[in-house]
C-alpha atoms as a PDB file:
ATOM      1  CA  UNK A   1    -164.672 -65.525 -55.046  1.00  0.00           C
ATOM      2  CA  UNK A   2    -168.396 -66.062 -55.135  1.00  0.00           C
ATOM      3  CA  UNK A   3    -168.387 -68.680 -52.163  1.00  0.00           C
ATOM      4  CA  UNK A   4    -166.457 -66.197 -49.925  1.00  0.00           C
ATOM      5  CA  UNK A   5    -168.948 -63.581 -50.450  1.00  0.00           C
ATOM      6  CA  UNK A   6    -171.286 -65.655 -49.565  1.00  0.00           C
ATOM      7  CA  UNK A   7    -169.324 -66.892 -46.883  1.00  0.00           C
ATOM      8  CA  UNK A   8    -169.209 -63.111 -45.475  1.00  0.00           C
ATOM      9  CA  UNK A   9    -172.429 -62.331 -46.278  1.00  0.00           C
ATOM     10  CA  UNK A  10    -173.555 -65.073 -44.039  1.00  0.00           C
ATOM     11  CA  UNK A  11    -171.339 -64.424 -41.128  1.00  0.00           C
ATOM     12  CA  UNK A  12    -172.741 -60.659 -41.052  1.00  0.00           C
ATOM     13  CA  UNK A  13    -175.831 -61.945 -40.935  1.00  0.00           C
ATOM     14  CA  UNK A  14    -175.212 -64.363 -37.985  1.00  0.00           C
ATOM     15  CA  UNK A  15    -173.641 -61.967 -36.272  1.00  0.00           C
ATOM     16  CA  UNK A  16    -176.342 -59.156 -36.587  1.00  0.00           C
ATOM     17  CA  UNK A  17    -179.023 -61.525 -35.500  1.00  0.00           C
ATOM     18  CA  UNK A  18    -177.122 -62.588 -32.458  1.00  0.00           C
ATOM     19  CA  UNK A  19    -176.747 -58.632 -31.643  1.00  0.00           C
ATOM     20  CA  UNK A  20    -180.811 -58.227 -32.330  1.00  0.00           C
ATOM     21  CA  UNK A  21    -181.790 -61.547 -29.592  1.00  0.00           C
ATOM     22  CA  UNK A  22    -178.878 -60.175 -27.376  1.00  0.00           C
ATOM     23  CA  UNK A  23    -180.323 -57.228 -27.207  1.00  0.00           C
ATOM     24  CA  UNK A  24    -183.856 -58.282 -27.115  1.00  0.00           C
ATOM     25  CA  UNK A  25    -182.871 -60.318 -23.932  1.00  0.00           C
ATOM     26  CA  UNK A  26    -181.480 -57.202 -22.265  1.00  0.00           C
ATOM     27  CA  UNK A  27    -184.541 -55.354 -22.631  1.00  0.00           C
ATOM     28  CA  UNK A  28    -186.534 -57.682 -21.264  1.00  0.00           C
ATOM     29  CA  UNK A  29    -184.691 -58.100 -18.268  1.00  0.00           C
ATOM     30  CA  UNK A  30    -184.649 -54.554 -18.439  1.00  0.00           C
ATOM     31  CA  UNK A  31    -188.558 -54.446 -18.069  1.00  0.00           C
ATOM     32  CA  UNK A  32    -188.669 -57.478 -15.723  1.00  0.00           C
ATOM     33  CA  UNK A  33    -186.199 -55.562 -13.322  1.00  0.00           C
ATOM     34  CA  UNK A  34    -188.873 -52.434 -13.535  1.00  0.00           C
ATOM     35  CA  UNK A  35    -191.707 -54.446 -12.841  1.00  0.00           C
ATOM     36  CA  UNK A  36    -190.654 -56.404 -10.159  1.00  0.00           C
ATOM     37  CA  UNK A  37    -189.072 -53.504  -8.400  1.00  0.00           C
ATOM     38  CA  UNK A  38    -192.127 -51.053  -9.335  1.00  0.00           C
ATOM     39  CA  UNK A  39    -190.004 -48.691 -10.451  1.00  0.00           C
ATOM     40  CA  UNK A  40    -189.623 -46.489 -14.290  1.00  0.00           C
ATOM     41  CA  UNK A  41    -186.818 -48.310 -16.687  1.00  0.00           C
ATOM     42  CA  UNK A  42    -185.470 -47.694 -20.029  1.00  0.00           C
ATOM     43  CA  UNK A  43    -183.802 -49.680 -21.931  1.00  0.00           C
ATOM     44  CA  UNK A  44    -180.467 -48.068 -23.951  1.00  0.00           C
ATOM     45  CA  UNK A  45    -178.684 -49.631 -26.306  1.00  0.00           C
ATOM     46  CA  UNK A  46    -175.173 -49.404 -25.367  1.00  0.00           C
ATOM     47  CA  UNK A  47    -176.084 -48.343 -22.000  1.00  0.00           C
ATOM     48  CA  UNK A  48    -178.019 -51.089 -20.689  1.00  0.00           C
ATOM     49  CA  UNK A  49    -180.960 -50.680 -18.355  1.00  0.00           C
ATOM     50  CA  UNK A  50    -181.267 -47.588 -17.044  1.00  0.00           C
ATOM     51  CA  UNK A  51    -183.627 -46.525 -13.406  1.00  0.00           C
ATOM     52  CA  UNK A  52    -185.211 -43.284 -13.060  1.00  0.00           C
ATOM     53  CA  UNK A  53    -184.407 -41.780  -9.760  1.00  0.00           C
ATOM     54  CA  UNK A  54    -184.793 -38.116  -8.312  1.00  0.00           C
ATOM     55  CA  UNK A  55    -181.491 -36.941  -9.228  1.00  0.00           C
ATOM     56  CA  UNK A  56    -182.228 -38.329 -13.053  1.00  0.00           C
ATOM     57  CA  UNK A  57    -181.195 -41.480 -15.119  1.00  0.00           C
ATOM     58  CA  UNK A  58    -179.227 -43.949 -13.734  1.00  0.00           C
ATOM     59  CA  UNK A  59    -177.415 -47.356 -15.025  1.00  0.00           C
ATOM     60  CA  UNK A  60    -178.768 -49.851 -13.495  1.00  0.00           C
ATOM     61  CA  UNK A  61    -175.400 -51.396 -12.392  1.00  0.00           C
ATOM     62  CA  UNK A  62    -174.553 -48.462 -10.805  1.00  0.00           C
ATOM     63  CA  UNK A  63    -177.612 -48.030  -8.853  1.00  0.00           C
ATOM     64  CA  UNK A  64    -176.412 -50.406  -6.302  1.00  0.00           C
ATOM     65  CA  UNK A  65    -173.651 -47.846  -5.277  1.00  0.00           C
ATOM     66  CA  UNK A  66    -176.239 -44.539  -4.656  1.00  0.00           C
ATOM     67  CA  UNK A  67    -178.309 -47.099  -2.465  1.00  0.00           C
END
């Protein structure tokens, strides 16, 4: 019983670490996209990178669309 615990314990933490770089990577590209393109970004977890425009915040994915 003690080794699947463990066993668990150590998959939840894999798993929350791979969530934390994941997102780190995101929000970097999130910021690389903003400074390339000069232009105000957010990052939002669960979002993804969002653009400031005139009419408000916008996904980044769907930014391509309003263009």
């Amino acid at each position: 019983m003690k080794a699947a615990k463990a066993s668990l314990l150590a998959t939840g933490a894999v798993l929350v670490l791979a969530v934390t770089a994941m997102s780190a990577a995101n929000w970097a590209g999130c910021a690389w996209y903003g400074y390339q393109t000069d232009r105000t970004t957010r990052y939002a977890f669960g979002v993804g990178c969002m653009v400031k425009m005139p009419s408000g915040w916008r996904p980044r994915s769907e930014l391509r669309t309003e263009q």
